[in-house]
Protein backbone atom coordinates (compact mmCIF):
# COMPACT_ATOMS: atom_id res chain seq x y z
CA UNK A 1 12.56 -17.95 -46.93
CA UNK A 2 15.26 -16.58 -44.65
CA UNK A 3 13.78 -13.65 -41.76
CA UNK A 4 16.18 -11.77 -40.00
CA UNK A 5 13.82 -10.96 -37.42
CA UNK A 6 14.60 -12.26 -33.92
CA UNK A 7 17.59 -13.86 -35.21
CA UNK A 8 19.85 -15.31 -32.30
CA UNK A 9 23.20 -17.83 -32.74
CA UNK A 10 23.16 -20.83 -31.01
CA UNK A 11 27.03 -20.96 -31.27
CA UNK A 12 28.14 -17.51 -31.97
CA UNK A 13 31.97 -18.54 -31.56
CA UNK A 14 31.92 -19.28 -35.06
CA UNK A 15 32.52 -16.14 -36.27
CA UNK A 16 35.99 -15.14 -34.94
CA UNK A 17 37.01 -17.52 -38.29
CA UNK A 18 35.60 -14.25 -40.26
CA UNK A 19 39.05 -12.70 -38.79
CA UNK A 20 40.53 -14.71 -41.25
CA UNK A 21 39.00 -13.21 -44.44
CA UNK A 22 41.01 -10.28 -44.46
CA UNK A 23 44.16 -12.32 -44.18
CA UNK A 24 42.85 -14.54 -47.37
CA UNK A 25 42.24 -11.37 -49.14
CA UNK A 26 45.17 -10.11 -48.60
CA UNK A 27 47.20 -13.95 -49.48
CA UNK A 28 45.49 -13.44 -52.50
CA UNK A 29 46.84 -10.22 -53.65
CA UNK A 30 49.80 -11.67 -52.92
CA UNK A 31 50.08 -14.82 -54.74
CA UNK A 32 48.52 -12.82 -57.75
CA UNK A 33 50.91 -10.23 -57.88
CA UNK A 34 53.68 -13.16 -57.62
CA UNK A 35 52.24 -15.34 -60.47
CA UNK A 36 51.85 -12.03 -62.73
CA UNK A 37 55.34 -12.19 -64.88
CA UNK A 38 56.79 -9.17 -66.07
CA UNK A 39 58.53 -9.15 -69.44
CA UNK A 40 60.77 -6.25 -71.21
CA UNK A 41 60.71 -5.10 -74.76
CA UNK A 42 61.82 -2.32 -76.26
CA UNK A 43 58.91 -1.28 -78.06
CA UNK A 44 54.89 -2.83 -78.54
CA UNK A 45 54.67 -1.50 -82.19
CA UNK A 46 54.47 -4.68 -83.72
CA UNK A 47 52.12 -6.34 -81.75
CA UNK A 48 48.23 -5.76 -81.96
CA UNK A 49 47.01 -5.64 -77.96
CA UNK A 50 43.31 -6.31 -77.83
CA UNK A 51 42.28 -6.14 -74.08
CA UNK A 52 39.74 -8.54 -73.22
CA UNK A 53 37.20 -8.24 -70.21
CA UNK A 54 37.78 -11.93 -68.88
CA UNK A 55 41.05 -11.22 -67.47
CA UNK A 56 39.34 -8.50 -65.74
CA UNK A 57 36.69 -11.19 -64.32
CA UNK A 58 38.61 -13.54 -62.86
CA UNK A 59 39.28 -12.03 -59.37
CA UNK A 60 35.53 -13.19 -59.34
CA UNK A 61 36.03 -16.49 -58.55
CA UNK A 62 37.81 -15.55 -55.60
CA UNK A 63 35.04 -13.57 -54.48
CA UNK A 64 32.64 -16.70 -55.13
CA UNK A 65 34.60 -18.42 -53.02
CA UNK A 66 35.00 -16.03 -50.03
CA UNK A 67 31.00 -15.67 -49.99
CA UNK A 68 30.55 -19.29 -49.50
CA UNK A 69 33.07 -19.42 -46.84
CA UNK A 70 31.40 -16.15 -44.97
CA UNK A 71 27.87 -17.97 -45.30
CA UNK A 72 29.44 -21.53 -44.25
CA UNK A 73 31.03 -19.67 -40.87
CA UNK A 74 27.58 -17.89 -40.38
CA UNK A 75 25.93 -21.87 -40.36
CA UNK A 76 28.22 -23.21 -38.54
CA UNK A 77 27.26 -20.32 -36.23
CA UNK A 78 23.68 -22.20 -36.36
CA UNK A 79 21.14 -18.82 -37.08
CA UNK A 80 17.34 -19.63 -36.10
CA UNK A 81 14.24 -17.56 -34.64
CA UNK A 82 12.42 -18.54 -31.73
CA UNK A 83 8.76 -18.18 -31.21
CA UNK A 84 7.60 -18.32 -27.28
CA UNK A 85 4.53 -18.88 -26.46
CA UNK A 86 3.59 -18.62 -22.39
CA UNK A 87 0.55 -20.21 -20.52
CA UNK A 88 -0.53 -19.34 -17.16
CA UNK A 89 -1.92 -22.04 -14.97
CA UNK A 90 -3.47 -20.88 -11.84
CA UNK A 91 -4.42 -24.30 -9.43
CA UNK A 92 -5.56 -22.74 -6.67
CA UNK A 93 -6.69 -18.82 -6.36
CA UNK A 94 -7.90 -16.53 -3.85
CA UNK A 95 -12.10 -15.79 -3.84
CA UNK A 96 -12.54 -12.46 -2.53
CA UNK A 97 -16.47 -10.53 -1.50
CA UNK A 98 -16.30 -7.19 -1.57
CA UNK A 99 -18.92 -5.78 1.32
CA UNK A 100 -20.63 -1.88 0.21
CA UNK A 101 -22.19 -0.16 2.81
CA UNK A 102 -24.49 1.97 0.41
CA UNK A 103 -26.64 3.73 3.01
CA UNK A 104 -27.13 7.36 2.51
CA UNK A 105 -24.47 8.63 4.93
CA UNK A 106 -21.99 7.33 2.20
CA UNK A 107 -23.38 10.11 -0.32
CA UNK A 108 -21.05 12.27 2.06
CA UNK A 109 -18.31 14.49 -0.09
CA UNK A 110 -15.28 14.49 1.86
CA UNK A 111 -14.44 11.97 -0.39
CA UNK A 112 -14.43 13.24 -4.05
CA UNK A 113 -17.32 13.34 -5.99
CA UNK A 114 -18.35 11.42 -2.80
CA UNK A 115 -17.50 8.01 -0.58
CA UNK A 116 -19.95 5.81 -2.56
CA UNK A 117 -18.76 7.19 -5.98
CA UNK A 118 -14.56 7.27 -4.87
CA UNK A 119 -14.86 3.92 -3.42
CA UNK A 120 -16.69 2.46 -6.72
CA UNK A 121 -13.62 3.69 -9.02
CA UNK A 122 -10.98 2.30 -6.49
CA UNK A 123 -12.60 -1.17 -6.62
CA UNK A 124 -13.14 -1.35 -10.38
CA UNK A 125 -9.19 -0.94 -10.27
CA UNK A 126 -8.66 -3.49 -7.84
CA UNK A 127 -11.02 -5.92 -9.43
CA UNK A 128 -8.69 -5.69 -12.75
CA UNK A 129 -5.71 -6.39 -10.65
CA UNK A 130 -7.00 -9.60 -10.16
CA UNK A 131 -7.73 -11.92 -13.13
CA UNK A 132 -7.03 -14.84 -11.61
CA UNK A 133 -9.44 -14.87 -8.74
CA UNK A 134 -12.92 -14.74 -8.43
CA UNK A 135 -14.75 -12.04 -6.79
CA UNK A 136 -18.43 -11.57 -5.54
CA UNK A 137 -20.28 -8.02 -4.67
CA UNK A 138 -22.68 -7.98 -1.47
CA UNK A 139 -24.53 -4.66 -0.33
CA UNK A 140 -26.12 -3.85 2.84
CA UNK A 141 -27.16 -1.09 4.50
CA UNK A 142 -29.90 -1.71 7.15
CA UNK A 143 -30.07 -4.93 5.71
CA UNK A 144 -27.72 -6.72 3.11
CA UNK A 145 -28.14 -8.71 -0.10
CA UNK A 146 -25.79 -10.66 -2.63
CA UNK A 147 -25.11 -8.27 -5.72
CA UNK A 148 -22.81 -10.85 -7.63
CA UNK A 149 -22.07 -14.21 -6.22
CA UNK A 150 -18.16 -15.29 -6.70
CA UNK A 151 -17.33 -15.09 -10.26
CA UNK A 152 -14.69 -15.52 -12.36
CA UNK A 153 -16.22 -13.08 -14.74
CA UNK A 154 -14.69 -9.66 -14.52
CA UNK A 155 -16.39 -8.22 -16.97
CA UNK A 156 -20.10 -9.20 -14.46
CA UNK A 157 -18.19 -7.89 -11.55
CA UNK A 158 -17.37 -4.58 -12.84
CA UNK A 159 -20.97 -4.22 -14.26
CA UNK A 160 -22.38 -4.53 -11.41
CA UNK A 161 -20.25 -2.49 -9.07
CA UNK A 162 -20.63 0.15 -11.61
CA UNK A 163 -24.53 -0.14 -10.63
CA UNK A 164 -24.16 0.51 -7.35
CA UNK A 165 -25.29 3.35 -6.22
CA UNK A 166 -28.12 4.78 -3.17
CA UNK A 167 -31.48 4.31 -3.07
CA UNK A 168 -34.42 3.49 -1.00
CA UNK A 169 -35.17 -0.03 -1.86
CA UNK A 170 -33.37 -1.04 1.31
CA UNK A 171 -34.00 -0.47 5.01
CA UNK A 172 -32.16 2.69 6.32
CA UNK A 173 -28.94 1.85 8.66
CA UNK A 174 -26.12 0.17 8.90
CA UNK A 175 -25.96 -3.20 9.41
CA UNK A 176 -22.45 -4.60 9.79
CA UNK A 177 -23.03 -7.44 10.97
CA UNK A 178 -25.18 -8.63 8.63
CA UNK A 179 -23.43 -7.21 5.65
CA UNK A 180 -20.59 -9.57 7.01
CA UNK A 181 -22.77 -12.35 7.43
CA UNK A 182 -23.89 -12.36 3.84
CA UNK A 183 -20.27 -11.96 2.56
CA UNK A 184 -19.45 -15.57 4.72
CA UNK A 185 -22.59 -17.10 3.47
CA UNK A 186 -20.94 -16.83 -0.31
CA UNK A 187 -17.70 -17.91 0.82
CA UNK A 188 -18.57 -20.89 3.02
CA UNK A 189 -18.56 -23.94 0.34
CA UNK A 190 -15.80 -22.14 -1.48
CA UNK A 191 -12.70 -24.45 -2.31
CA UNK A 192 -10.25 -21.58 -2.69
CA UNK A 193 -6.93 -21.61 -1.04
CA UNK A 194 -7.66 -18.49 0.65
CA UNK A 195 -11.04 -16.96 1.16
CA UNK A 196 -11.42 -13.11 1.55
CA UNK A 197 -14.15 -10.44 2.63
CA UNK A 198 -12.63 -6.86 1.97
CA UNK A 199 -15.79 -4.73 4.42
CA UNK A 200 -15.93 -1.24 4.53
CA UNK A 201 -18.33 1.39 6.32
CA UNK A 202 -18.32 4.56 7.18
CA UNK A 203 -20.32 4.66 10.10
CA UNK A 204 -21.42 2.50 13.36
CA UNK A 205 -23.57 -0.90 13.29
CA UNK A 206 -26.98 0.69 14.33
CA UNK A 207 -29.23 -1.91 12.34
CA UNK A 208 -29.94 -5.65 11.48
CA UNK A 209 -30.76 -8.78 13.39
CA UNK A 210 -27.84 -10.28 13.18
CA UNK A 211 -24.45 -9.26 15.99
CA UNK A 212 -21.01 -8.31 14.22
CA UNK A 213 -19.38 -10.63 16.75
CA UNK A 214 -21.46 -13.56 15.90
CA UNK A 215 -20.68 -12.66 11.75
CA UNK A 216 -17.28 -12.33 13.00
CA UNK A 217 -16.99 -15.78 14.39
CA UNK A 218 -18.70 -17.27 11.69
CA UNK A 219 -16.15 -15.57 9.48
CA UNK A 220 -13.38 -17.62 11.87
CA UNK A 221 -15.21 -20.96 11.79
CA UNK A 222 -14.82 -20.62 8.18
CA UNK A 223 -11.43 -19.44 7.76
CA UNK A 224 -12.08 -16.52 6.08
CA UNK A 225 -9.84 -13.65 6.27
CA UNK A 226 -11.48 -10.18 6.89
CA UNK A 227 -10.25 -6.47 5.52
CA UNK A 228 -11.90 -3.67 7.23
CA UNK A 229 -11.88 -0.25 6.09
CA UNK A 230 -13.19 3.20 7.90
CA UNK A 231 -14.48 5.40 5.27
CA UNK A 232 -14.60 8.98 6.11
CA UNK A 233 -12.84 12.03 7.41
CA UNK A 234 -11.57 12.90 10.83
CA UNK A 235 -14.45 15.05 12.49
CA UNK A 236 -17.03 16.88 10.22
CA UNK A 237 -17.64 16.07 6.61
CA UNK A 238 -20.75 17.74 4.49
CA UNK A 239 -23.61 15.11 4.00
CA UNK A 240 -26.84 14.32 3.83
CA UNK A 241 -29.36 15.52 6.33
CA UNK A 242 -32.55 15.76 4.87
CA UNK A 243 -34.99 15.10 1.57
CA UNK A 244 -36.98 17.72 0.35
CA UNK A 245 -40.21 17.53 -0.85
CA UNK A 246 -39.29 17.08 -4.49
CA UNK A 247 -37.34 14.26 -3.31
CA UNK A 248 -33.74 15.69 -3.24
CA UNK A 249 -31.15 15.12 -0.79
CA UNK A 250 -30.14 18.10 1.31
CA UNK A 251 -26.61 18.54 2.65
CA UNK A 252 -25.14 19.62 5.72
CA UNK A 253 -21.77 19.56 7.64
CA UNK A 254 -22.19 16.48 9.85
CA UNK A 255 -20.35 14.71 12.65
CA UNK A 256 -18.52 11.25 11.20
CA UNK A 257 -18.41 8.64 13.69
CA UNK A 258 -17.32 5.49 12.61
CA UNK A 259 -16.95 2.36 15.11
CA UNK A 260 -13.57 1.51 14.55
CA UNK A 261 -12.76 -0.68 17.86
CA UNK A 262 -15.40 -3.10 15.78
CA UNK A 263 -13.49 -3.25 12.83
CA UNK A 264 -10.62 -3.50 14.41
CA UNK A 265 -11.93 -6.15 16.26
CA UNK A 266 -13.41 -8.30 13.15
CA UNK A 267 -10.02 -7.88 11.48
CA UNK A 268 -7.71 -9.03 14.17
CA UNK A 269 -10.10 -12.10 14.91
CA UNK A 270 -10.29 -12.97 11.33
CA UNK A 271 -6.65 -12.51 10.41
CA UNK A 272 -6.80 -9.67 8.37
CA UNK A 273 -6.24 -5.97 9.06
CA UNK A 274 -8.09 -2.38 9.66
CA UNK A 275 -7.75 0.38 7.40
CA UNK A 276 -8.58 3.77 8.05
CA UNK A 277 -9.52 5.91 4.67
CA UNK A 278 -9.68 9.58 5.01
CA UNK A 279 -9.55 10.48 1.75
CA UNK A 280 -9.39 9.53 -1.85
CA UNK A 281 -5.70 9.22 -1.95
CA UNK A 282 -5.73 6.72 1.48
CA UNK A 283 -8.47 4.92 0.20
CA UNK A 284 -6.60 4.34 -3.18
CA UNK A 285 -3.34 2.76 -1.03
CA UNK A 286 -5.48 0.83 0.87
CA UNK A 287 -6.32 -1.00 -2.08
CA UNK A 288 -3.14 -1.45 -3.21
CA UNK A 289 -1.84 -2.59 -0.01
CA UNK A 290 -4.70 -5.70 0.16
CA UNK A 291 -3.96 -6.29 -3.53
CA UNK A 292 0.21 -7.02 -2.36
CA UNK A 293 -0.96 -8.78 0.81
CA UNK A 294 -3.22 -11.33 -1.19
CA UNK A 295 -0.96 -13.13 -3.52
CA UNK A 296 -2.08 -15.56 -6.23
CA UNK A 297 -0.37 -18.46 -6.63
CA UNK A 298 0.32 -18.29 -10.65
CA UNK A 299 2.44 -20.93 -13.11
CA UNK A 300 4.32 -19.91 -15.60
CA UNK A 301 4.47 -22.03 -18.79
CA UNK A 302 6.82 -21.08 -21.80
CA UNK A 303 7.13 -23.13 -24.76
CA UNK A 304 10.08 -21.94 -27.23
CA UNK A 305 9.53 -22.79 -31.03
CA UNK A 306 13.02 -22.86 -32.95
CA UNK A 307 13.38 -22.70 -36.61
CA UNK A 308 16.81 -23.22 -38.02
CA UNK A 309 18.17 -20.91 -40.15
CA UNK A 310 21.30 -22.38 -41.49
CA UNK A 311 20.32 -24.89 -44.05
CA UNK A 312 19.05 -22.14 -47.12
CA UNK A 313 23.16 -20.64 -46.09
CA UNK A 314 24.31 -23.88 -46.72
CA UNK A 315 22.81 -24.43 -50.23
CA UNK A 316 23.41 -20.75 -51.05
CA UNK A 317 27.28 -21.55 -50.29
CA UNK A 318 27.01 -24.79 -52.05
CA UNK A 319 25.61 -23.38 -55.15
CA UNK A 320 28.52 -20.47 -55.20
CA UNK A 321 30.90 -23.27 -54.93
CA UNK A 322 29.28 -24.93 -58.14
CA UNK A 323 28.85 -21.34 -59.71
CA UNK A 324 32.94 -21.21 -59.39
CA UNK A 325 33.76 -24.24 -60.17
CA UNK A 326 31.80 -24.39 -63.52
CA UNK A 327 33.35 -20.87 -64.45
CA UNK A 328 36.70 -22.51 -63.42
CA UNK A 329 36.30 -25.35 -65.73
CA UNK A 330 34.62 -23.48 -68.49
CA UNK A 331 34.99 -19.92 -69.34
CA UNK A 332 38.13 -19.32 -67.13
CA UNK A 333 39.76 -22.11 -68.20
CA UNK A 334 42.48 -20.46 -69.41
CA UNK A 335 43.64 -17.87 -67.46
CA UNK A 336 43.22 -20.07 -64.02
């Protein structure tokens, strides 16, 4: 069956010869008028003129013939359809540990509906930017723990960052360097060709056993690159102060103080870079901006399909051909 979708010529030249159809058509009426021999009489009285519908027909074998040639120039043009198919090969990605400081100063709201929340929605995006690599949660706030270890698993990932959120299950604080510490620990034995920790906190390291600069030189020994990001305002943002009785939070403005000569610090040692998020909108480029700065190596594979298309227009201009030359031969016989 000939489809005219995707149809492309291989050698589309062919079809300045359709220029000379008009030229035949016109050679034709030529010759025809020239063979067509007028003769005088006086008067047809005595003849009986019965007008028969053959002589009417035979232009038709002309036309036979000018449809095979149109569908042999459109073969020689060589029609077909191509089907690509394309593969991606990825040999060697990029595994990346996102670091959440969920302690309850990130409940503040200068950040809309608030730090914790914002951040959560700007790393589900991020996550889906990046198919090819594998990424792994940790959490810390006076402490830290491994929410999802490297994964290729996108679907786990976003699960589980969707989870996130604050509670009291761990010890109050922030503990940078140990929520770096953990994020190293997954990435140690990793093979990658780049390893990545993407930290962020919005406040100072007031907790854990474990020194940011020792996290940060275990993050060097290691070769792994380090993001840092400041989350929070410039002076006073509204936040938590207090739990009532019945257990809910109460809010007040408060004073945000975030140690960025420490991130600083861990990103410049680690080869990576500091980020300062003041809002939704900043925290939203930030993302961006580590998502063009960590490239993943991907192949490309194509594979291209043809089907020729010329061979049913080469029988269909055969079998005119026969068509005329049968009608030539047999009912035209005398009039050719």
């Amino acid at each position: 069956m000939f489809n005219f979708n995707n149809i492309t010529f291989e050698h589309p030249q062919w079809f300045w010869l359709f220029l000379l159809l008009p030229i035949l058509i016109l050679w034709y009426i030529w010759k025809r008028n020239k063979q067509t021999a007028a003769v005088k009489i006086s008067s047809i009285k005595g003849f009986k003129v019965k007008q028969g519908i053959l002589p009417k027909l035979k232009p038709l074998l002309f036309v036979l013939r000018l449809l095979a040639l149109a569908l042999l120039i459109t073969a020689m043009a060589r029609p077909r359809t191509v089907d690509v198919s394309t593969k991606t090969n990825t040999t060697q990605g990029i595994d990346i540990v996102i670091a959440i400081d969920v302690s309850a100063s990130m409940l503040a709201r200068d950040l809309k509906p608030n730090r914790l929340e914002a951040l959560k929605e700007v790393a589900a995006e991020f996550v889906k930017q990046r198919p090819s690599d594998r990424i792994g949660l940790v959490e810390y706030a006076g402490e830290s723990y491994t929410k999802t270890p490297i994964t290729s698993d996108k679907r786990i990932v976003l699960e589980a960052l969707q989870s996130i959120e604050y509670n009291n299950l761990l010890e109050s604080g922030t503990a940078i360097g140990m929520g770096l510490a953990t994020s190293v620990n997954r990435l140690k034995e990793s093979k990658a060709k780049s390893k990545v920790i993407i930290l962020m906190t919005d406040g100072v390291n007031n907790s854990g056993f474990i020194d940011p600069k020792i996290a940060t030189e275990l993050a060097m020994e290691y070769n792994i690159k380090t993001y840092t990001i400041g989350l929070g305002t410039n002076g006073m943002a509204l936040g938590p102060i207090s739990m009532s009785r019945n257990g809910q939070l109460r809010y007040g403005s408060v004073k945000v103080e975030i140690d960025e000569a420490l991130l600083q610090e861990i990103a410049q040692k680690t080869g990576g870079k500091y980020f300062r998020a003041t809002n939704n909108e900043k925290l939203e480029a930030i993302y961006e901006e580590i998502n063009k700065l960590e490239k993943t190596d991907i192949e490309e594979f194509k594979y291209y399909n043809y089907d020729e298309k010329y061979r049913p227009l080469l029988l269909l201009a055969g079998l005119l051909l026969l068509i005329e030359l049968v009608l030539k031969n047999t009912i035209f016989r005398s009039f050719v």
